[in-house]
Protein backbone atom coordinates (compact mmCIF):
# COMPACT_ATOMS: atom_id res chain seq x y z
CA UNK A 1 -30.75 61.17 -16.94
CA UNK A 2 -27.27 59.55 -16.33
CA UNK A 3 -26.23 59.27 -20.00
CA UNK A 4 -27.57 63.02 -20.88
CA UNK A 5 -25.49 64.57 -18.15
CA UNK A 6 -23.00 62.25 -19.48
CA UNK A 7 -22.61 62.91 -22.75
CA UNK A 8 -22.76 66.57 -21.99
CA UNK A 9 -19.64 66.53 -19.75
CA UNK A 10 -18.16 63.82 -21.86
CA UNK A 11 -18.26 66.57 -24.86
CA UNK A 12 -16.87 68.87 -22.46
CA UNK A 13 -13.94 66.76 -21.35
CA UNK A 14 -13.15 66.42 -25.18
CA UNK A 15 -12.35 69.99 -26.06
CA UNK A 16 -9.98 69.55 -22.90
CA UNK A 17 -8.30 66.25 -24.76
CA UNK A 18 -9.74 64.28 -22.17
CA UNK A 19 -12.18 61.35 -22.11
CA UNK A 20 -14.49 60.75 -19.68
CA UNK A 21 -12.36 57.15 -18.76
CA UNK A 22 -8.92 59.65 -18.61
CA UNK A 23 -10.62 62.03 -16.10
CA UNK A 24 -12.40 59.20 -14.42
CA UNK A 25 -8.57 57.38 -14.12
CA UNK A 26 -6.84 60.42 -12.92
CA UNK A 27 -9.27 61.61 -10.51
CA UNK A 28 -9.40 58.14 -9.12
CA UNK A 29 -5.68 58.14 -8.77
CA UNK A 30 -5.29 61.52 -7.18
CA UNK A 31 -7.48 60.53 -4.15
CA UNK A 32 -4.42 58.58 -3.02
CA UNK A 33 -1.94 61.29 -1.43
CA UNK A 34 0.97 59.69 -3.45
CA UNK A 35 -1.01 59.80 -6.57
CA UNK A 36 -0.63 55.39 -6.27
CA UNK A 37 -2.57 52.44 -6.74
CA UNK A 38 -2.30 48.67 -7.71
CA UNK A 39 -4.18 48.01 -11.09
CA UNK A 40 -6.17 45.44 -8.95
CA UNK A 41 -7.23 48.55 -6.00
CA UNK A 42 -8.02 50.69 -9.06
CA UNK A 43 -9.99 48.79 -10.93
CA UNK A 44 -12.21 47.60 -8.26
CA UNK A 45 -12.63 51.17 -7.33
CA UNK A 46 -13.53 51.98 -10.72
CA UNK A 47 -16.17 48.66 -11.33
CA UNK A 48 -14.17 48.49 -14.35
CA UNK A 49 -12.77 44.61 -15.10
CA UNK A 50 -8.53 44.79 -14.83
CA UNK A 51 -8.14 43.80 -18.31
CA UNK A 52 -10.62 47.40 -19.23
CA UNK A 53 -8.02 49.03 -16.95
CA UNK A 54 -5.04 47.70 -18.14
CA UNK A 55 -5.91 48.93 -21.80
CA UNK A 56 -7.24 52.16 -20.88
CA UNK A 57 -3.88 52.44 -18.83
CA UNK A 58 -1.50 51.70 -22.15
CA UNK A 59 -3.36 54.24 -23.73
CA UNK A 60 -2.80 56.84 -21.08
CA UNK A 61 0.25 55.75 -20.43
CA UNK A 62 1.52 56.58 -24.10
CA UNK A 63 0.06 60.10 -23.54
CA UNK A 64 2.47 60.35 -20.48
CA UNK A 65 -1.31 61.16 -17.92
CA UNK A 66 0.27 57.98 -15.96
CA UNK A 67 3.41 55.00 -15.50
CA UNK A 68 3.14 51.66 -14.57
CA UNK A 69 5.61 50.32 -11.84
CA UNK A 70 6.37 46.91 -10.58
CA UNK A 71 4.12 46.37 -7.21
CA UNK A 72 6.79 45.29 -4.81
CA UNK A 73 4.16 43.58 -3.02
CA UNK A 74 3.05 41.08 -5.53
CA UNK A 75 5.39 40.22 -8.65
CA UNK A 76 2.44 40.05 -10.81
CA UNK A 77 0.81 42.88 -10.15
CA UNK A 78 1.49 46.18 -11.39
CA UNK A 79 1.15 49.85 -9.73
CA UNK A 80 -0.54 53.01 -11.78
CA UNK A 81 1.18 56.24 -10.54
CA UNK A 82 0.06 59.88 -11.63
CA UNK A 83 3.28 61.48 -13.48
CA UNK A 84 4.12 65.07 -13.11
CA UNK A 85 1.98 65.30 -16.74
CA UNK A 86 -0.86 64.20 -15.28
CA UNK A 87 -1.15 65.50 -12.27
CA UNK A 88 -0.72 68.98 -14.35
CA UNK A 89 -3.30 67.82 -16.44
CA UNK A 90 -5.94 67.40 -13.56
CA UNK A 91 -5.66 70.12 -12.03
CA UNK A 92 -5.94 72.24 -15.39
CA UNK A 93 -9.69 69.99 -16.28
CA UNK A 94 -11.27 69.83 -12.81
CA UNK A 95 -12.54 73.34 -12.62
CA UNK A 96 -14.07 72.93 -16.04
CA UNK A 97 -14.88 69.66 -15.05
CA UNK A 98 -16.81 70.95 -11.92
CA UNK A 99 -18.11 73.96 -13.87
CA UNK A 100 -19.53 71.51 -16.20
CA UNK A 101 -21.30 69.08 -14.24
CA UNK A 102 -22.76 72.15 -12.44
CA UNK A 103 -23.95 73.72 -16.14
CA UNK A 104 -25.54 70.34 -16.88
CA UNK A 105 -26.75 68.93 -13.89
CA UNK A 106 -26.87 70.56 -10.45
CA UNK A 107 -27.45 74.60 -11.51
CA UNK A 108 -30.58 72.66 -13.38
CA UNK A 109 -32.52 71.09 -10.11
CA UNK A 110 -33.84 72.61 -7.15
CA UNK A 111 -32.52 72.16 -3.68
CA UNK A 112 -35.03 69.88 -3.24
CA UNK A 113 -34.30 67.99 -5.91
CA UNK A 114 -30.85 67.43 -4.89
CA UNK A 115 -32.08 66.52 -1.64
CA UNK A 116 -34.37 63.83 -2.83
CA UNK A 117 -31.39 62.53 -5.03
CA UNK A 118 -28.80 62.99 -2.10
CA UNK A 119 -31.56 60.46 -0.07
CA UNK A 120 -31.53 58.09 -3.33
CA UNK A 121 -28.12 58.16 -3.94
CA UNK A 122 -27.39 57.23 0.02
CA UNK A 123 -29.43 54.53 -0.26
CA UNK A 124 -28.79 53.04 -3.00
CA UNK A 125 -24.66 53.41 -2.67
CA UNK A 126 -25.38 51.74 1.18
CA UNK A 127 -27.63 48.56 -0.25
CA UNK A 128 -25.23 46.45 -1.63
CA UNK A 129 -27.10 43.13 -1.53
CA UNK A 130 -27.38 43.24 -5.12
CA UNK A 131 -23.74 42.55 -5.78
């Protein structure tokens, strides 16, 4: 079920020059009011490794979507910030975005369907014994 919706939306991301990881990394990103996170913050969010990040990030970064910054809080570290490109290009994909996951996945189940996978989905993102 996951990887049909997926590869439905991913295909739909495309013929917005986005990939899934792109949208995934911006929309991420933009949950922070300053559009701001340490690789390290992001990546956990993510459950992506910081090396996956870090690559993904060069990429995007030579697309102008995003900018690395020194993190003044650990000389290491690095901070991803949303530029003025990306932030553009966000807000241009998410209403497709929505539209599609709604074409492929919740126009296609019942109320109670999405009910039952509300319950499941609350339960399972709650039981984290497993990690």
């Amino acid at each position: 079920m996951v990887t049909a919706v997926q590869v439905r939306t991913a295909h739909d991301l495309a013929e917005l020059g986005l990939s899934e990881p792109d949208y995934e990394v911006l929309s991420t990103l933009c949950e922070r009011e300053d559009g701001t996170s340490t690789l390290h913050e992001q990546a956990a969010k993510m459950g992506w490794s910081r090396s996956r990040l870090s690559r993904h990030a060069s990429r995007m970064e030579a697309r102008e979507l995003i900018r690395r910054a020194p993190d003044p809080a650990d000389g290491r570290g690095c901070l991803l910030v949303l530029t003025p490109t990306g932030w553009d290009t966000l807000r241009d994909a998410a209403p497709s975005h929505v539209a599609s996951v709604r074409r492929h996945f919740v126009d296609r189940l019942t109320p109670d369907e999405l009910a039952v996978l509300g319950r499941i989905a609350q339960k399972l993102s709650t039981d984290r014994d497993g990690l």
